[in-house]
N, C-alpha and C. Protein backbone atom coordinates (compact mmCIF):
# COMPACT_ATOMS: atom_id res chain seq x y z
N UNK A 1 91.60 54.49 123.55
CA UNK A 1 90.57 54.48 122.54
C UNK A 1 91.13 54.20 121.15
N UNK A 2 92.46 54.58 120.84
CA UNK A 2 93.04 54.47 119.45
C UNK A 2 92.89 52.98 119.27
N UNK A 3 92.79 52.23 120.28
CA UNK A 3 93.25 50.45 120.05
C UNK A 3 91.86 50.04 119.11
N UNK A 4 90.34 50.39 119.79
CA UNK A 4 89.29 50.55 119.43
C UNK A 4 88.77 50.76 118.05
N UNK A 5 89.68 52.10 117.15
CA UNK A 5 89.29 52.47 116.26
C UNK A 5 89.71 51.76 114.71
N UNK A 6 90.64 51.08 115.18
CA UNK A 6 91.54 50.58 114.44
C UNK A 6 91.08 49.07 113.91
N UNK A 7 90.20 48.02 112.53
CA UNK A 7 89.91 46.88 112.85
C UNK A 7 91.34 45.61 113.07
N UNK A 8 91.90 46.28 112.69
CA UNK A 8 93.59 45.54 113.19
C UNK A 8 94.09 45.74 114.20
N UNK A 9 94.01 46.42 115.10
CA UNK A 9 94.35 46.95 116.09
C UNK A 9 92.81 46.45 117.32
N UNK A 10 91.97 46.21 117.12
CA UNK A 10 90.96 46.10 117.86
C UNK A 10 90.81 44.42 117.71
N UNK A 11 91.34 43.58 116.63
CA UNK A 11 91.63 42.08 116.56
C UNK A 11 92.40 41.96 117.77
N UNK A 12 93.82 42.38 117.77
CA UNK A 12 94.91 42.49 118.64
C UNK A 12 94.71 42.31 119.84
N UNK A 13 94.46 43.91 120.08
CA UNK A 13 94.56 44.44 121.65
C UNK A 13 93.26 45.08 122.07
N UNK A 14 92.13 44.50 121.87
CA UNK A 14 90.90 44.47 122.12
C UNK A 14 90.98 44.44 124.15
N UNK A 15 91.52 43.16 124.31
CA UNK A 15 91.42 42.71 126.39
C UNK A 15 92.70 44.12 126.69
N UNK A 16 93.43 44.53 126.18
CA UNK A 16 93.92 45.53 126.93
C UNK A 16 93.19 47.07 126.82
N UNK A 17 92.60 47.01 125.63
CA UNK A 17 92.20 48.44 125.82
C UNK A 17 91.06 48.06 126.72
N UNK A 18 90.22 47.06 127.47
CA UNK A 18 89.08 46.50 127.83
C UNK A 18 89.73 46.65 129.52
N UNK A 19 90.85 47.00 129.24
CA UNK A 19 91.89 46.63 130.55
C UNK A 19 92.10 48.28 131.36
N UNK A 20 92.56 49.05 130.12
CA UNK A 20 92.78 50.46 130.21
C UNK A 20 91.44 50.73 130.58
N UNK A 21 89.83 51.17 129.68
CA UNK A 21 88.90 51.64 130.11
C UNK A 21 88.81 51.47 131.45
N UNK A 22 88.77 49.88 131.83
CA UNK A 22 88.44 49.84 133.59
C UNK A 22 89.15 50.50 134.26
N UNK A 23 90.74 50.55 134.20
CA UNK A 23 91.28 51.21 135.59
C UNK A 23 91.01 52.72 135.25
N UNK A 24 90.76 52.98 133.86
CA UNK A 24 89.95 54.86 133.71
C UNK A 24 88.95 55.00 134.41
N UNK A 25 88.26 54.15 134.74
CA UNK A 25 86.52 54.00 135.25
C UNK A 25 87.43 53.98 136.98
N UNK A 26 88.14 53.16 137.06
CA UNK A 26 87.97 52.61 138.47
C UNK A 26 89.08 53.76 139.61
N UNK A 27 90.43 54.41 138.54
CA UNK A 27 90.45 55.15 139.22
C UNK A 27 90.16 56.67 139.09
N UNK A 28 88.74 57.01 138.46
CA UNK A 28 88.35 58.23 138.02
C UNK A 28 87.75 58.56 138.96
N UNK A 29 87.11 57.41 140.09
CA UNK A 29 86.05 57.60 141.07
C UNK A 29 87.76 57.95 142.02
N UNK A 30 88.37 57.88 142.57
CA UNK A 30 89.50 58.06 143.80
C UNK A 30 89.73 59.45 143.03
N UNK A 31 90.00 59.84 141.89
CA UNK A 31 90.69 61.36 141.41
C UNK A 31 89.29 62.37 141.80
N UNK A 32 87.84 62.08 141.08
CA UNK A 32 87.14 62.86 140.69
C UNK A 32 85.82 62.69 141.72
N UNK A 33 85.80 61.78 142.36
CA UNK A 33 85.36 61.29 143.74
C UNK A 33 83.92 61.25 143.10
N UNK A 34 82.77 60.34 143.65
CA UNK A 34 81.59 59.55 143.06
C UNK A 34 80.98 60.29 142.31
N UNK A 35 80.67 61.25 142.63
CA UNK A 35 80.02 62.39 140.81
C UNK A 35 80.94 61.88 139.90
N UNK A 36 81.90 61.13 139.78
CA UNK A 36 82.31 61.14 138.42
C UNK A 36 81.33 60.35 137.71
N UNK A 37 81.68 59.00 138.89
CA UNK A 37 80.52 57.78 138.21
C UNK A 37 78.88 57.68 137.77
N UNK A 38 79.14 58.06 136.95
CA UNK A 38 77.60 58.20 136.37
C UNK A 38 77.25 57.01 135.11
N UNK A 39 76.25 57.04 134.25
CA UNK A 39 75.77 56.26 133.43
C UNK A 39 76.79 56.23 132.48
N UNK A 40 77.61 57.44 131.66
CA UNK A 40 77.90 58.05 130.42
C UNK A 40 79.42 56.85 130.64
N UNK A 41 80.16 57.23 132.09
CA UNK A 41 81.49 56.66 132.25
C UNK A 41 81.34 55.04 132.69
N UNK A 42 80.31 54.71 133.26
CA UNK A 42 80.05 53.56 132.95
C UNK A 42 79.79 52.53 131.91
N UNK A 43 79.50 53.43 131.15
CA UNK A 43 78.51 53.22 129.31
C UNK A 43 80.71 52.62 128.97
N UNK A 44 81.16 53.18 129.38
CA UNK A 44 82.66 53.56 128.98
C UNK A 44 83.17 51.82 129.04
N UNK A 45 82.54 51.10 130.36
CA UNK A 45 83.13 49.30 130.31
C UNK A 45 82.75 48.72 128.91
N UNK A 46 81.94 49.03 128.66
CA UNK A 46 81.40 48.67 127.32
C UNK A 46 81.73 48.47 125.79
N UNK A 47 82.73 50.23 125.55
CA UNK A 47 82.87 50.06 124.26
C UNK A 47 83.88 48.82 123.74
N UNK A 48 84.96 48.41 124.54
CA UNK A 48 85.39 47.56 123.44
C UNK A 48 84.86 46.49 123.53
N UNK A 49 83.63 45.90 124.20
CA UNK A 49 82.58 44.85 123.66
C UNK A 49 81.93 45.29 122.15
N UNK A 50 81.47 46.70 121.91
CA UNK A 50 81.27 46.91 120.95
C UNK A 50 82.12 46.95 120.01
N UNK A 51 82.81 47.82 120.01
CA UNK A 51 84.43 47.20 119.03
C UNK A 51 84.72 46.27 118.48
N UNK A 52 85.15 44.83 119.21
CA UNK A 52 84.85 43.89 118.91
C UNK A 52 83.47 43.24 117.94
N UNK A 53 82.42 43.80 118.40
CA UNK A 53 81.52 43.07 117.72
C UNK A 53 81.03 44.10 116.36
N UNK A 54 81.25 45.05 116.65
CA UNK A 54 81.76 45.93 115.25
C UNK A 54 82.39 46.16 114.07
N UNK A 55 84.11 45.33 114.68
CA UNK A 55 85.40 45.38 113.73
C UNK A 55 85.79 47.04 113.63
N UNK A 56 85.18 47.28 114.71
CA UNK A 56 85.92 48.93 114.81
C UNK A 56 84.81 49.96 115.50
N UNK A 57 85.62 50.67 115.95
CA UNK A 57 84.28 52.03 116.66
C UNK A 57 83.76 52.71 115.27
N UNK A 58 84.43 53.26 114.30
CA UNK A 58 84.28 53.40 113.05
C UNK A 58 82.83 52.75 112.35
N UNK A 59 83.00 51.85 112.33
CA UNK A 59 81.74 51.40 111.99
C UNK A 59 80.31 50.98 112.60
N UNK A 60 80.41 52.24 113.62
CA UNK A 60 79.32 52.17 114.56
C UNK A 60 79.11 53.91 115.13
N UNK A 61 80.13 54.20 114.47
CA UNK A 61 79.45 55.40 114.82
C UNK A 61 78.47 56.54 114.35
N UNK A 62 78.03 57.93 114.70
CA UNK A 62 77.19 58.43 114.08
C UNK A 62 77.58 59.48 114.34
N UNK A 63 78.87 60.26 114.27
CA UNK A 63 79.45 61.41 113.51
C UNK A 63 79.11 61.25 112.15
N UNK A 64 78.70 60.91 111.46
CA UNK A 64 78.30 61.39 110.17
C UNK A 64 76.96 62.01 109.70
N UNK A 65 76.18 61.37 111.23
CA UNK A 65 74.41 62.13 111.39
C UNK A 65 74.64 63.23 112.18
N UNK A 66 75.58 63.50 112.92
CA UNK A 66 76.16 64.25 113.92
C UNK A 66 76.15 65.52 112.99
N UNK A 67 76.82 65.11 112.04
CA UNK A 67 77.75 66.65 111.05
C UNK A 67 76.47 66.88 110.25
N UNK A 68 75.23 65.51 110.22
CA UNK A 68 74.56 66.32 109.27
C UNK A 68 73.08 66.89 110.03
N UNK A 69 73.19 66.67 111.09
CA UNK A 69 72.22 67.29 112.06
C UNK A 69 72.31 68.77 112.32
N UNK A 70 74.02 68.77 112.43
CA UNK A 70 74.25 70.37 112.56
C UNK A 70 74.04 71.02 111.29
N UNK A 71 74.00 70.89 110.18
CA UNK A 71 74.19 71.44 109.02
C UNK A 71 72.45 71.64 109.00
N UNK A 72 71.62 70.78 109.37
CA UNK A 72 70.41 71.07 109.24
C UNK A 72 69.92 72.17 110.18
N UNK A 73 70.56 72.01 111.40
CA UNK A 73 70.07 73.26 112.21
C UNK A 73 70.53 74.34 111.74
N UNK A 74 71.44 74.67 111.28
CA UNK A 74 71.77 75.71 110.49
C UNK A 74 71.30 76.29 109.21
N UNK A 75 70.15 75.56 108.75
CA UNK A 75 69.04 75.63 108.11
C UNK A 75 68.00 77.14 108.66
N UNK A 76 67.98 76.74 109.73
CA UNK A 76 66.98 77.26 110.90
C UNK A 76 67.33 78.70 111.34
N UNK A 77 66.48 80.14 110.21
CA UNK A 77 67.04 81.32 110.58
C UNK A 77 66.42 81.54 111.86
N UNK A 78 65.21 81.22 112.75
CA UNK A 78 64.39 81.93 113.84
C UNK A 78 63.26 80.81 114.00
N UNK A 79 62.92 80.98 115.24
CA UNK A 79 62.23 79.66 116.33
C UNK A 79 60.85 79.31 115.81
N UNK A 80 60.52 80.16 114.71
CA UNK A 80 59.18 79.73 114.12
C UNK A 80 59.11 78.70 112.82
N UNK A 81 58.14 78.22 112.91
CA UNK A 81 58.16 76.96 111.97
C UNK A 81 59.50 76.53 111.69
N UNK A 82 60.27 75.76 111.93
CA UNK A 82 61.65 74.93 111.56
C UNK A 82 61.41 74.09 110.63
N UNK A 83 60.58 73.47 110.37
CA UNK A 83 60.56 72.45 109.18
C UNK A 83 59.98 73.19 107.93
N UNK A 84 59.60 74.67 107.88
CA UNK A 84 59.04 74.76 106.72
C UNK A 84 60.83 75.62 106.23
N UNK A 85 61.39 76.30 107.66
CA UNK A 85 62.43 76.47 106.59
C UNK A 85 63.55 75.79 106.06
N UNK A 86 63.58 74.50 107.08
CA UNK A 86 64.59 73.67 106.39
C UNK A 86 64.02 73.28 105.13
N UNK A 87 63.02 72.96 104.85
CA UNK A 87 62.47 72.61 103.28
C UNK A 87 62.62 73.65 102.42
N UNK A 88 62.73 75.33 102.71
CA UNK A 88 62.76 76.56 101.61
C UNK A 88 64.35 76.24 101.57
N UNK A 89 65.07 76.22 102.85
CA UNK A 89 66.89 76.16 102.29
C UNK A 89 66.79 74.73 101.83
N UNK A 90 66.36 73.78 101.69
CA UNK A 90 66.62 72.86 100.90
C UNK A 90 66.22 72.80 99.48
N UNK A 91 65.03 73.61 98.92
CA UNK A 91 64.49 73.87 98.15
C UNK A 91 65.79 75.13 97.35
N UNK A 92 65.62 76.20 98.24
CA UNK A 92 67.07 76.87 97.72
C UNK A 92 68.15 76.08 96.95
N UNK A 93 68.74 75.40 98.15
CA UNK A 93 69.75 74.88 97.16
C UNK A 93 69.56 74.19 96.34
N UNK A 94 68.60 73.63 95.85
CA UNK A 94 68.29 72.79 94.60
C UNK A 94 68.11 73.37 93.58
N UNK A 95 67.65 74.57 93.48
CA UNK A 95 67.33 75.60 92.40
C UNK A 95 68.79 76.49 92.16
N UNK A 96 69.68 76.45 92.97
CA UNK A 96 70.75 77.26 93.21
C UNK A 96 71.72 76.27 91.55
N UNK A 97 71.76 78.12 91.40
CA UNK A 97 72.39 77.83 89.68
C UNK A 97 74.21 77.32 90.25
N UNK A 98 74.57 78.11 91.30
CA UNK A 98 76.43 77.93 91.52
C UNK A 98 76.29 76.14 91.76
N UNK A 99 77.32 76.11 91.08
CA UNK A 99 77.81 74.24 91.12
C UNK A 99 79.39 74.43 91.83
N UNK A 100 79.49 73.83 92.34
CA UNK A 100 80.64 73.44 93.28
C UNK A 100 81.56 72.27 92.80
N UNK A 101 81.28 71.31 92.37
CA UNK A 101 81.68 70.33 92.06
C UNK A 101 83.10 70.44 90.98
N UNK A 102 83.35 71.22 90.29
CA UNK A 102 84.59 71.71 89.36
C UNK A 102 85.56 72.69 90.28
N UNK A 103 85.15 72.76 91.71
CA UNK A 103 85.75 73.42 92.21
C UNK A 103 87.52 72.83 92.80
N UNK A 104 88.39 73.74 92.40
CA UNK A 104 89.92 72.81 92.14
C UNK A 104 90.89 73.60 93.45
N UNK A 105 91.34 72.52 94.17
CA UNK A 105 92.43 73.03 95.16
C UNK A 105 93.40 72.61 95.40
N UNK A 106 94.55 73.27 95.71
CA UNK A 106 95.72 72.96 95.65
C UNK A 106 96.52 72.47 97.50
N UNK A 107 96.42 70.96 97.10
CA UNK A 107 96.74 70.04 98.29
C UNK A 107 97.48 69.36 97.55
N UNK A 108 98.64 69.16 98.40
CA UNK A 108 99.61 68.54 98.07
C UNK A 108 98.99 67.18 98.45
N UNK A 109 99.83 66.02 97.80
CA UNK A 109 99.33 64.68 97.76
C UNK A 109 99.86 64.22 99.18
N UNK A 110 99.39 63.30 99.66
CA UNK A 110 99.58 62.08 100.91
C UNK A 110 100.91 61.25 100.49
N UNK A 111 102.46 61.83 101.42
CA UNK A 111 103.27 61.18 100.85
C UNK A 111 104.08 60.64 101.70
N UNK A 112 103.50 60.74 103.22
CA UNK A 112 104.02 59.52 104.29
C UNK A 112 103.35 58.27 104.42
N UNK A 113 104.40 57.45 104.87
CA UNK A 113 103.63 56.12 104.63
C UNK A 113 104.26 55.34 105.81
N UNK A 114 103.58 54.48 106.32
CA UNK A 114 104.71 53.16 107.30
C UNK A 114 105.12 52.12 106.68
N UNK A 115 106.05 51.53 105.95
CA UNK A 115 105.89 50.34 105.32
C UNK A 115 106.18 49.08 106.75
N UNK A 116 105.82 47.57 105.68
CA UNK A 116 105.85 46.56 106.80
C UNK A 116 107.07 46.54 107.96
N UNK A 117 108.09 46.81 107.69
CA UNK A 117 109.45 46.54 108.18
C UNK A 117 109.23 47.74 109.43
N UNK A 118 108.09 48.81 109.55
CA UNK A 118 108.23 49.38 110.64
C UNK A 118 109.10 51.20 110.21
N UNK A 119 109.53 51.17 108.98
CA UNK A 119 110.45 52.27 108.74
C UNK A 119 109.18 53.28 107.88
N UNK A 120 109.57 54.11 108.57
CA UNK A 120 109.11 55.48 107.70
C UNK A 120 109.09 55.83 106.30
N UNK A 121 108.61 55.99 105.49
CA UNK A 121 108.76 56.32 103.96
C UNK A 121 107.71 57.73 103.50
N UNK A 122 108.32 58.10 102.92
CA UNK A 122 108.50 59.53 102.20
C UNK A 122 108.58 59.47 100.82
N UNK A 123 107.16 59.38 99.78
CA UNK A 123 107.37 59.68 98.61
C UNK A 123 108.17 61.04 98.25
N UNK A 124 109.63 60.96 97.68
CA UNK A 124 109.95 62.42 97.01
C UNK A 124 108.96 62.87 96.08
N UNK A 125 108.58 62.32 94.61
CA UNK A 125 108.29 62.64 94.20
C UNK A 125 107.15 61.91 93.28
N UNK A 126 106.11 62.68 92.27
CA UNK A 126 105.35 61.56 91.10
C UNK A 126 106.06 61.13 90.27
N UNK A 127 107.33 60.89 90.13
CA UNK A 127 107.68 59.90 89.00
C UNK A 127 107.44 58.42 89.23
N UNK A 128 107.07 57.77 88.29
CA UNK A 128 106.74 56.05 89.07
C UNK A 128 107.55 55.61 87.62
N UNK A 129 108.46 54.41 88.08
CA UNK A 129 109.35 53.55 87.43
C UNK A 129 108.94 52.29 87.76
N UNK A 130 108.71 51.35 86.73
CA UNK A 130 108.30 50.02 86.75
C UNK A 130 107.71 49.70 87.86
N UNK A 131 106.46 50.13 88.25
CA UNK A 131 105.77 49.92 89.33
C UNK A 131 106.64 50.73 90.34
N UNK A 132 107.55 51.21 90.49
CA UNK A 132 108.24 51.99 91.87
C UNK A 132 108.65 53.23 91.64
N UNK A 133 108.42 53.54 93.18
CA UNK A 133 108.51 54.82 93.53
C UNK A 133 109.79 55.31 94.42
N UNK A 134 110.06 56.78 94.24
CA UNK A 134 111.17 57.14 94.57
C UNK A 134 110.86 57.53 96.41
N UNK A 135 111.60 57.04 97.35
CA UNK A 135 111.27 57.21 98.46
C UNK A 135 112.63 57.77 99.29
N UNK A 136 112.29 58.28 100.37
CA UNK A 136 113.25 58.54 101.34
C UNK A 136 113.03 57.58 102.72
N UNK A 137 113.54 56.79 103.23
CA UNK A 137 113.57 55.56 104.04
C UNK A 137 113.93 55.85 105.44
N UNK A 138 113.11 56.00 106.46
CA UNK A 138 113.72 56.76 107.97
C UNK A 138 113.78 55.37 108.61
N UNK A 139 114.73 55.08 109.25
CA UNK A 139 115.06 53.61 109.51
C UNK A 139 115.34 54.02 111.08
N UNK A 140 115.48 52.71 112.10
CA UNK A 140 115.75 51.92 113.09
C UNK A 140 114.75 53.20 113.95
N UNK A 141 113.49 52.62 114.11
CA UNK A 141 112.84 53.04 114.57
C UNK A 141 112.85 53.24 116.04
N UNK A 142 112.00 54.34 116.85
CA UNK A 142 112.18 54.71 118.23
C UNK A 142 111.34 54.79 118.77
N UNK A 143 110.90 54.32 120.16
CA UNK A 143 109.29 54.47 120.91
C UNK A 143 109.55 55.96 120.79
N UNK A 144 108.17 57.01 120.81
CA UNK A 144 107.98 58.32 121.37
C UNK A 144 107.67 58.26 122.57
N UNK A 145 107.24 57.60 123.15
CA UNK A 145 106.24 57.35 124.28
C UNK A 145 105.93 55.92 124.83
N UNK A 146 106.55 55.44 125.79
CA UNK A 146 106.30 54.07 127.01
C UNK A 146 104.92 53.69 127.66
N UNK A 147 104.23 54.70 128.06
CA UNK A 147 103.35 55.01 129.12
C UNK A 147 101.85 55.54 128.42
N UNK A 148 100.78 55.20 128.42
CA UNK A 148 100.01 53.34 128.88
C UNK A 148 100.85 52.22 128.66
N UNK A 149 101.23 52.15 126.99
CA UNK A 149 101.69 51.72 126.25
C UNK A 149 102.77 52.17 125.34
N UNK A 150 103.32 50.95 124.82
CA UNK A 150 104.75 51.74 123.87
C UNK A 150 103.87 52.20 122.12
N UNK A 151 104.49 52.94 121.71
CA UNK A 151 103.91 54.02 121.25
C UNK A 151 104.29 53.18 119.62
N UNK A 152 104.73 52.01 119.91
CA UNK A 152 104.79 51.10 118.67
C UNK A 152 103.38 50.24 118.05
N UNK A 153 102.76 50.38 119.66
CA UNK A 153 101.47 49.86 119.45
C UNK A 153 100.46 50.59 118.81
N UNK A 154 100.52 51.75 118.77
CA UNK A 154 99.43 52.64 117.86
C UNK A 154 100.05 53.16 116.50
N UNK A 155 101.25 52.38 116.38
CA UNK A 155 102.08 52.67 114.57
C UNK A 155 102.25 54.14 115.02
N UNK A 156 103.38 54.51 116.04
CA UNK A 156 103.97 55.89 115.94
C UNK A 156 105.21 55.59 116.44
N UNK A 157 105.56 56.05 115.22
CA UNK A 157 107.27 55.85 115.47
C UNK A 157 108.16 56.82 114.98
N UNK A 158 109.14 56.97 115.99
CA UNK A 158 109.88 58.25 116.30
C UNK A 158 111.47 58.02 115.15
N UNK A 159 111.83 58.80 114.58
CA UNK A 159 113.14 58.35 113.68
C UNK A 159 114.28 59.69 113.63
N UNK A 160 115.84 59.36 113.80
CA UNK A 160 116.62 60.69 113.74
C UNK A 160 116.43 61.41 112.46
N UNK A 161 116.11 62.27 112.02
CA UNK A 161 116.51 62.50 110.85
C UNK A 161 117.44 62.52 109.81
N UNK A 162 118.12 62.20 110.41
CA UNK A 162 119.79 62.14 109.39
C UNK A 162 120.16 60.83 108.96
N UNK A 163 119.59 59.74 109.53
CA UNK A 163 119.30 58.62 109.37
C UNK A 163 118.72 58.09 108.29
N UNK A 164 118.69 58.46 107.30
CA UNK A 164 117.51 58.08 106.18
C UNK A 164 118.66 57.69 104.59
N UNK A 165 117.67 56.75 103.59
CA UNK A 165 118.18 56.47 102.28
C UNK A 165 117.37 56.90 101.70
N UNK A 166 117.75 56.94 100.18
CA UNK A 166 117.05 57.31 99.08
C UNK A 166 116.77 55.45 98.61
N UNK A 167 115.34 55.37 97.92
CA UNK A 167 115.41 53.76 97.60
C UNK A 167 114.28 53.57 96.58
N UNK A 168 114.27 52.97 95.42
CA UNK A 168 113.19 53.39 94.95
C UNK A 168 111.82 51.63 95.44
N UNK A 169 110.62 52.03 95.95
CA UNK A 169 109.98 51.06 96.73
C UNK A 169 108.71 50.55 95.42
N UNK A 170 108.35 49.32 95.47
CA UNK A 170 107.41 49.14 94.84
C UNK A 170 106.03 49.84 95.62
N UNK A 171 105.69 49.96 94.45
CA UNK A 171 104.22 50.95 95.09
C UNK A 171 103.16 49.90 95.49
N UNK A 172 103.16 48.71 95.69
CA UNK A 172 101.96 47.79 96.70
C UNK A 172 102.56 47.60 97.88
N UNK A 173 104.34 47.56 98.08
CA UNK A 173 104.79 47.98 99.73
C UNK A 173 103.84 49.21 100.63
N UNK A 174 103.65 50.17 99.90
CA UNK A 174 103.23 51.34 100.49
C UNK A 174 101.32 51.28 100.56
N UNK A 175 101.04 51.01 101.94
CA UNK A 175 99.91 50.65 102.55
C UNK A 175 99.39 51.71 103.37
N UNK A 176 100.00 51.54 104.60
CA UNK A 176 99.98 52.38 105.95
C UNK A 176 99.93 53.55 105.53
N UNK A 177 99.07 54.45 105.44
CA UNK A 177 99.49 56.32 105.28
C UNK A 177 99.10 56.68 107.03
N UNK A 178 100.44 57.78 106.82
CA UNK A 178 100.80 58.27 108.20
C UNK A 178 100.90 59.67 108.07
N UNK A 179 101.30 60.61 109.39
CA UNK A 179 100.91 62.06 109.07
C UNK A 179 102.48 62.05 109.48
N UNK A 180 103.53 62.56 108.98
CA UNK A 180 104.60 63.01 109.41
C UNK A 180 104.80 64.53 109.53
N UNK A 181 105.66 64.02 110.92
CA UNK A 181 105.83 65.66 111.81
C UNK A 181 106.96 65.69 112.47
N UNK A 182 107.35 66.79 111.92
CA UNK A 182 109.26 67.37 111.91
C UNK A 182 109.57 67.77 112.68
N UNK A 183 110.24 67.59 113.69
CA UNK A 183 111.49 68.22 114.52
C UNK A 183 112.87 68.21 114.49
N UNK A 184 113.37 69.04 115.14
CA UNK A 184 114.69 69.90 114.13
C UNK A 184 115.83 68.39 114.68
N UNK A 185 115.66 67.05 115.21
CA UNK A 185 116.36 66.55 115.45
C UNK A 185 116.16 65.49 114.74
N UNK A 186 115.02 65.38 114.93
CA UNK A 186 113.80 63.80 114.92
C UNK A 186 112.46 64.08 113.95
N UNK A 187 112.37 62.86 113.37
CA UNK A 187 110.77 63.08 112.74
C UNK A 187 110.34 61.91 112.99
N UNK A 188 108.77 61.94 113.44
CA UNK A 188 107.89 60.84 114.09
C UNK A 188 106.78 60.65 112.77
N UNK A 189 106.52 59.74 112.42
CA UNK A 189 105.18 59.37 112.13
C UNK A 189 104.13 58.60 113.17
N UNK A 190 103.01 58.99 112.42
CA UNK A 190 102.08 58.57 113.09
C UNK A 190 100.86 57.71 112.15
N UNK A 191 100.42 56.81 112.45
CA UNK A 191 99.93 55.86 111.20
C UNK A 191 98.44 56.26 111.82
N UNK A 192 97.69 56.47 110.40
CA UNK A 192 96.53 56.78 109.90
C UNK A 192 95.45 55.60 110.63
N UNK A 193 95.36 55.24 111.46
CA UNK A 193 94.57 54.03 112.08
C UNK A 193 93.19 53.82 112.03
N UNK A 194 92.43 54.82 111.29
CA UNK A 194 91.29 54.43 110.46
C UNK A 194 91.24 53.87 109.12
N UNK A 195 92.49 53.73 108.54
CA UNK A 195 92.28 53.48 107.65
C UNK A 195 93.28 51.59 107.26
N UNK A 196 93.33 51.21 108.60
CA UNK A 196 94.41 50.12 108.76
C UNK A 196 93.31 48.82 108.90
């Protein structure tokens, strides 16, 4: 499904993830025997036709009516009239003096990145010098994972840790944001693929 979500990744390798769903479909019925096959896993040959004609699952989906469907039922103290109280809590909060909006939290900034060459990067810090930034560079990258696929194909890539430079990078190199995650040998990123 990651191939799917991705509109660069769904240009690409659109016929293989189209490749993967089927043998999910085809051998789900031999694991999970004909109750598996129903409408929902069938619906399943489908999505990366949609994908494709989408430029991403992303832009077709409706997790965003999803999150606000629930927020409305939660409107709803008891089984009588529902629409008059979603209109009093909506009415509530409109009259509601607390403002939220000045509200300030302390998150550190987004400071992994993939650059083109495939290597890991690590803003140290906010100082910016003539357009560049101070980085830490995790080089000669490593599959994590072979099996569907090599794990280069979904921008996750595995790096030693001890392996790395200090370098300072122009800041339009740095595109890809990735979630980096530490192990006491190795650190892997993993690239942000909604946002590629």
């Amino acid at each position: 499904m990651c191939f799917l979500v991705s509109p660069t990744l769904v240009k690409k390798h659109s016929e293989y993830a189209r490749c993967l769903l089927s043998y999910f479909v085809s051998r789900g019925r031999e694991l999970y025997g004909n109750e598996f096959i129903v409408y929902n896993v069938h619906s399943e040959l489908h999505i990366a036709d949609d994908a494709v004609h989408f430029n991403g699952l992303d832009n077709c989906s409706a997790f965003k009516f999803e999150t606000y469907l629930h927020s409305v039922k939660k409107m709803v103290r008891s089984g009588t009239h529902p629409l008059t109280q979603i209109a009093n809590r909506i009415e509530e909060r409109c009259a509601s003096t607390l403002e939220n909006k000045d509200r300030q939290t302390k998150k550190s900034k987004d400071r992994a990145f993939i650059l083109d060459s495939d290597n890991g990067c690590e803003i140290t810090n906010d100082v910016e010098k003539d357009g560049q930034v101070l980085c830490r560079i995790y080089r000669n990258p490593a599959l994590l994972f072979m099996e569907p696929c090599h794990s280069f194909l979904l921008g996750v890539y595995s790096y030693i840790r001890k392996q790395t430079t200090m370098r300072w990078i122009p800041k339009k190199r740095i595109e890809k944001r990735a979630i980096k995650i530490e192990n006491e040998e190795t650190v892997t990123f993993m690239a942000i693929l909604h946002q590629q």
